[in-house]
C-alpha atoms as a PDB file:
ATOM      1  CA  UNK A   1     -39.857  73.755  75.333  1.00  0.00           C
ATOM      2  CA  UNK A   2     -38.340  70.938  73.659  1.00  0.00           C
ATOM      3  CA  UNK A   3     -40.375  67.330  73.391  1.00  0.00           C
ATOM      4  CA  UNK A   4     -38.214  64.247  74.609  1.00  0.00           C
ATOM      5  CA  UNK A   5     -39.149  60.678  74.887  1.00  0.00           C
ATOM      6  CA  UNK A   6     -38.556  58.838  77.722  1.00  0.00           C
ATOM      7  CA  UNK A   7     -38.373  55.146  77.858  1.00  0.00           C
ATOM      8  CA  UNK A   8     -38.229  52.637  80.122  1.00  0.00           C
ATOM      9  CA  UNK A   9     -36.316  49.464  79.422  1.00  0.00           C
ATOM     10  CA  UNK A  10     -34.899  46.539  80.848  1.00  0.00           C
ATOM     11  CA  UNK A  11     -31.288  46.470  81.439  1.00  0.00           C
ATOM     12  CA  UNK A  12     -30.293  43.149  79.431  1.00  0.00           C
ATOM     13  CA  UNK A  13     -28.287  42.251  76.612  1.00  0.00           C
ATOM     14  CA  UNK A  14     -29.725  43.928  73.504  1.00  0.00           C
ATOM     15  CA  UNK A  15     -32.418  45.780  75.040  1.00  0.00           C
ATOM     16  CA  UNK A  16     -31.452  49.385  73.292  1.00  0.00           C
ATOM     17  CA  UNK A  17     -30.452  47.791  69.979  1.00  0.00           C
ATOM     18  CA  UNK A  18     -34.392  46.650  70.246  1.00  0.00           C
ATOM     19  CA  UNK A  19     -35.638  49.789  70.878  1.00  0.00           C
ATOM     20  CA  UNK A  20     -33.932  51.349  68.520  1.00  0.00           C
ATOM     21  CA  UNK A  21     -34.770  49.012  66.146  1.00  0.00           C
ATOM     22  CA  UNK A  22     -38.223  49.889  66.500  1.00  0.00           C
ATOM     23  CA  UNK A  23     -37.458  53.516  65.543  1.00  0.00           C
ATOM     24  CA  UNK A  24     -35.411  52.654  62.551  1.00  0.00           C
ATOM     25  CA  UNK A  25     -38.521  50.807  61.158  1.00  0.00           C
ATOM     26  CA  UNK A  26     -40.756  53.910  61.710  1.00  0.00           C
ATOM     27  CA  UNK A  27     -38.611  55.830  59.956  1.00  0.00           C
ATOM     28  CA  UNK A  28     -37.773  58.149  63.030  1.00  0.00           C
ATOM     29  CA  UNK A  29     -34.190  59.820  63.267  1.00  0.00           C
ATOM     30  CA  UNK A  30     -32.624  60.265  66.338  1.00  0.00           C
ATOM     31  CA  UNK A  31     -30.936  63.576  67.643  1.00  0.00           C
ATOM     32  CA  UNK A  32     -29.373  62.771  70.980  1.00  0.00           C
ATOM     33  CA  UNK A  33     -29.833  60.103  73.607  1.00  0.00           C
ATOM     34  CA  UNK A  34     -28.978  59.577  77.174  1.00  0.00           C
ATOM     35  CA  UNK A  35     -29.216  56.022  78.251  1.00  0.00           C
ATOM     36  CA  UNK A  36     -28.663  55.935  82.187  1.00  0.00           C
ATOM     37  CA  UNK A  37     -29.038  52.266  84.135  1.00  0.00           C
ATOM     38  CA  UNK A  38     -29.958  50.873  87.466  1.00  0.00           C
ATOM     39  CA  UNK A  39     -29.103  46.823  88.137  1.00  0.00           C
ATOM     40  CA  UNK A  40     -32.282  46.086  86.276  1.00  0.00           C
ATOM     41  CA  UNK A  41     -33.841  48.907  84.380  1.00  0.00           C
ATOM     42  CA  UNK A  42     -32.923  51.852  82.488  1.00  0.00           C
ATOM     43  CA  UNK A  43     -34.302  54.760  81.163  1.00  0.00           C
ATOM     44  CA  UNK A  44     -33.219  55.956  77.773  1.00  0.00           C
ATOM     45  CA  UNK A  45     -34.068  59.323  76.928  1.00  0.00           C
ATOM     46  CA  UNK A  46     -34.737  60.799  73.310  1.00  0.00           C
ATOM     47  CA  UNK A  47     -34.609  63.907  71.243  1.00  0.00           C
ATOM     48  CA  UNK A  48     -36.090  62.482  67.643  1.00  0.00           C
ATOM     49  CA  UNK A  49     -37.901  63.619  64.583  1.00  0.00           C
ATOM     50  CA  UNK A  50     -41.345  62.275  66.103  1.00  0.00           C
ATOM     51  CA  UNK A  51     -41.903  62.111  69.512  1.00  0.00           C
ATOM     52  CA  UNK A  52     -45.428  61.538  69.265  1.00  0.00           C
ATOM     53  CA  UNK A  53     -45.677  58.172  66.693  1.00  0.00           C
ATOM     54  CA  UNK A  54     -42.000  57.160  68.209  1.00  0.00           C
ATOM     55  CA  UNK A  55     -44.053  56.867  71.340  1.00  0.00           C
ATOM     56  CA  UNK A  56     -47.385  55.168  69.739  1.00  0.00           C
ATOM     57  CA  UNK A  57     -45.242  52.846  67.486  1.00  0.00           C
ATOM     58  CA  UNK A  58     -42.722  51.607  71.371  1.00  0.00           C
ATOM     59  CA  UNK A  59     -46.203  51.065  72.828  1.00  0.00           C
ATOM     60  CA  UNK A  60     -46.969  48.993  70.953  1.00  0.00           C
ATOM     61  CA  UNK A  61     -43.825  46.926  71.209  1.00  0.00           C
ATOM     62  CA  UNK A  62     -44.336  46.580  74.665  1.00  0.00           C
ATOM     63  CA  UNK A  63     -41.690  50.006  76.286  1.00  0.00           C
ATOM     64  CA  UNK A  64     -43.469  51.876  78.602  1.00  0.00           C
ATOM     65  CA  UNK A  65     -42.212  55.349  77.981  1.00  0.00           C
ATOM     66  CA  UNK A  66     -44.044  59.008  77.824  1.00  0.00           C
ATOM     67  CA  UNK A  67     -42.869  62.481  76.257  1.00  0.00           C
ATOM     68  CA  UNK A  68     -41.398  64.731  78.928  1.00  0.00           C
ATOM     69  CA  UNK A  69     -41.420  68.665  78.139  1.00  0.00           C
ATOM     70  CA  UNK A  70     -37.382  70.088  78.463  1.00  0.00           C
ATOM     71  CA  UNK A  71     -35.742  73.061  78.134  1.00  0.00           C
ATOM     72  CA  UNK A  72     -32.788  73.247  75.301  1.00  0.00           C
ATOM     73  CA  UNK A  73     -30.062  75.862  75.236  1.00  0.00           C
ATOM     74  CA  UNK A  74     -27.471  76.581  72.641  1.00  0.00           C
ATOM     75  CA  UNK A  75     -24.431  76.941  74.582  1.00  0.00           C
ATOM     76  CA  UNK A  76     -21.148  78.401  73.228  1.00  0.00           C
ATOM     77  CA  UNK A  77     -18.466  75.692  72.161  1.00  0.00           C
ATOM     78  CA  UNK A  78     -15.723  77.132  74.868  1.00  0.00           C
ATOM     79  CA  UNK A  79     -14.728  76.356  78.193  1.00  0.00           C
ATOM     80  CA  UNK A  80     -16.897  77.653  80.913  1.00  0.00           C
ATOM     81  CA  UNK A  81     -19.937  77.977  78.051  1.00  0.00           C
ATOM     82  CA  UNK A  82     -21.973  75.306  80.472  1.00  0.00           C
ATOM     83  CA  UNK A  83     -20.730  76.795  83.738  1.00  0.00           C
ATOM     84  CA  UNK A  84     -22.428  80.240  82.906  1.00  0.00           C
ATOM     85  CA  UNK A  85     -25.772  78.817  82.005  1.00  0.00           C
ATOM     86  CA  UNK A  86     -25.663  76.403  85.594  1.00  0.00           C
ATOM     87  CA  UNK A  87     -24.515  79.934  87.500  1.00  0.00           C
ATOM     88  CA  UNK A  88     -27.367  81.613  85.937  1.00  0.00           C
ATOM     89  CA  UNK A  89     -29.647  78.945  86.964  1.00  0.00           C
ATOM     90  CA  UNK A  90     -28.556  78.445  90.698  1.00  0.00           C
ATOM     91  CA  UNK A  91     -28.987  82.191  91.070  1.00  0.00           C
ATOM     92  CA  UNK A  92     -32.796  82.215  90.205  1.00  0.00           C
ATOM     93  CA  UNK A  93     -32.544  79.261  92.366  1.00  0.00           C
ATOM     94  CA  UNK A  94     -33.731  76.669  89.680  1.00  0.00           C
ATOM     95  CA  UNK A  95     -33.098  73.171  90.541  1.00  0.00           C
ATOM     96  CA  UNK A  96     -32.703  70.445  87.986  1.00  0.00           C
ATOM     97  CA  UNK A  97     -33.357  67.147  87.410  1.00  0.00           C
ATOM     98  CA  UNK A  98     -31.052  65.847  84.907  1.00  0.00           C
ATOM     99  CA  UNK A  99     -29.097  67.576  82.054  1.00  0.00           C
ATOM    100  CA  UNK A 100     -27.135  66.196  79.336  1.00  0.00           C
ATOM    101  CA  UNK A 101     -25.527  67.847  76.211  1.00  0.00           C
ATOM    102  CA  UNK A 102     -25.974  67.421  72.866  1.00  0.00           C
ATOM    103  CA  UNK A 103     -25.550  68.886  69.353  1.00  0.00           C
ATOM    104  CA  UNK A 104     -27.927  71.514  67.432  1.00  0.00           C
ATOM    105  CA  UNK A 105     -26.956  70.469  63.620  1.00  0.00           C
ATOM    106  CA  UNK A 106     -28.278  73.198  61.998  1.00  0.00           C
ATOM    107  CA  UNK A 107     -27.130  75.906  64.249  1.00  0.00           C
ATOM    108  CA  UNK A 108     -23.628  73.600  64.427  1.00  0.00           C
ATOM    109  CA  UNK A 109     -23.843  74.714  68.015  1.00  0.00           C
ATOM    110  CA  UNK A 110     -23.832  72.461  71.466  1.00  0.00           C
ATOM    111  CA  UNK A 111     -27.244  72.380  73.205  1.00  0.00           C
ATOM    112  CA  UNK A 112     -27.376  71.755  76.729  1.00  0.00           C
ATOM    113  CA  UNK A 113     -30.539  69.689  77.112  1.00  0.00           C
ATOM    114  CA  UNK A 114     -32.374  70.063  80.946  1.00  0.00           C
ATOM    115  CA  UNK A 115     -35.431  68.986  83.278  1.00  0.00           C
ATOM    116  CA  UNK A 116     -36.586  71.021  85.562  1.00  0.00           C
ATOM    117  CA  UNK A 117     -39.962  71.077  87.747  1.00  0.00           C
ATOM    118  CA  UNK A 118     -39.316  75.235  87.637  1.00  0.00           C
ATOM    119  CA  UNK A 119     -41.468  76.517  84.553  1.00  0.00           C
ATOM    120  CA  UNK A 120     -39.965  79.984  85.417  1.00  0.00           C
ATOM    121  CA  UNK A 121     -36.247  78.628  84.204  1.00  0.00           C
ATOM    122  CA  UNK A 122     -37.214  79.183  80.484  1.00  0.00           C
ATOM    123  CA  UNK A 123     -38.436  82.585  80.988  1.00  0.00           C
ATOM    124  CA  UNK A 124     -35.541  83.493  82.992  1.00  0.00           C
ATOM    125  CA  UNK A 125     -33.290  81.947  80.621  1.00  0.00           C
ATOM    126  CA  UNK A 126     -34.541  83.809  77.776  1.00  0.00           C
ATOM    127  CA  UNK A 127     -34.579  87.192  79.410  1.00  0.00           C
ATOM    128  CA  UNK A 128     -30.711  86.328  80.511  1.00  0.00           C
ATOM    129  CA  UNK A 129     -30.114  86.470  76.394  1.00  0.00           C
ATOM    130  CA  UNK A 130     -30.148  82.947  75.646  1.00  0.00           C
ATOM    131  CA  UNK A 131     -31.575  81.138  72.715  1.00  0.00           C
ATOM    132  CA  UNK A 132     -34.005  78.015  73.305  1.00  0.00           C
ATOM    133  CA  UNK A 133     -33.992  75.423  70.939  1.00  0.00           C
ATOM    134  CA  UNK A 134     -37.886  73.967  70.579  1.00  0.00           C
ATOM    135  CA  UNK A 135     -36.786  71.478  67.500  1.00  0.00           C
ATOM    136  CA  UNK A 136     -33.883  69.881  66.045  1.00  0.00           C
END
């Protein structure tokens, strides 16, 4: 499984550029990011090169945030590549969360990025032939 930060932030003008800021000035790279809102908060999640000190150094700027464990799967860069992985996963009957997609750079492959309360998804997954992705 894959380590992502999630953070909760206020919804205001500037609010991610301050977060990120924080990051930038521990030296911590960022791999993908979904930012999703409500009318006052957000939560921004992260894939970065430090989960654990990118969540000591936000505490201490005041984010409330915590690493979630997630399951990562290169995915195929062709039409249907995501549709096969979701079929797979609604025939073990694994329901998700959230998903978003992102970008393996060393593999130069899409990664499908997912939460799931099902800890039986990633064995499935791998015994369906599909690489996991535990670091960027």
């Amino acid at each position: 499984m894959l380590n992502q930060v999630s953070v909760f932030a206020e919804n205001t003008k500037g609010a991610l550029r301050r977060m990120t800021a924080v990051l930038a000035a521990a030296d911590i790279n960022i791999y993908s990011m979904l930012a999703s809102d409500s009318a006052e908060f957000g939560i921004i999640r992260l894939v970065i090169t430090d989960p654990e000190r990118a969540v000591e150094e936000l505490k201490k700027a005041g984010y409330q945030c915590h690493i979630d464990k997630v399951i990562a799967v290169e995915m195929g860069d062709t039409p249907g590549s995501l549709d096969k992985i979701l079929n797979h996963l609604c025939e073990a009957n694994v329901s998700l969360d959230y998903l978003y997609i992102s970008y393996d750079r060393q593999a130069s492959k899409p990664v499908v990025i997912f939460k799931t309360q099902e800890p039986e998804a990633e064995t499935f997954l791998r015994g369906k032939g599909y690489k996991l992705v535990d670091k960027f």
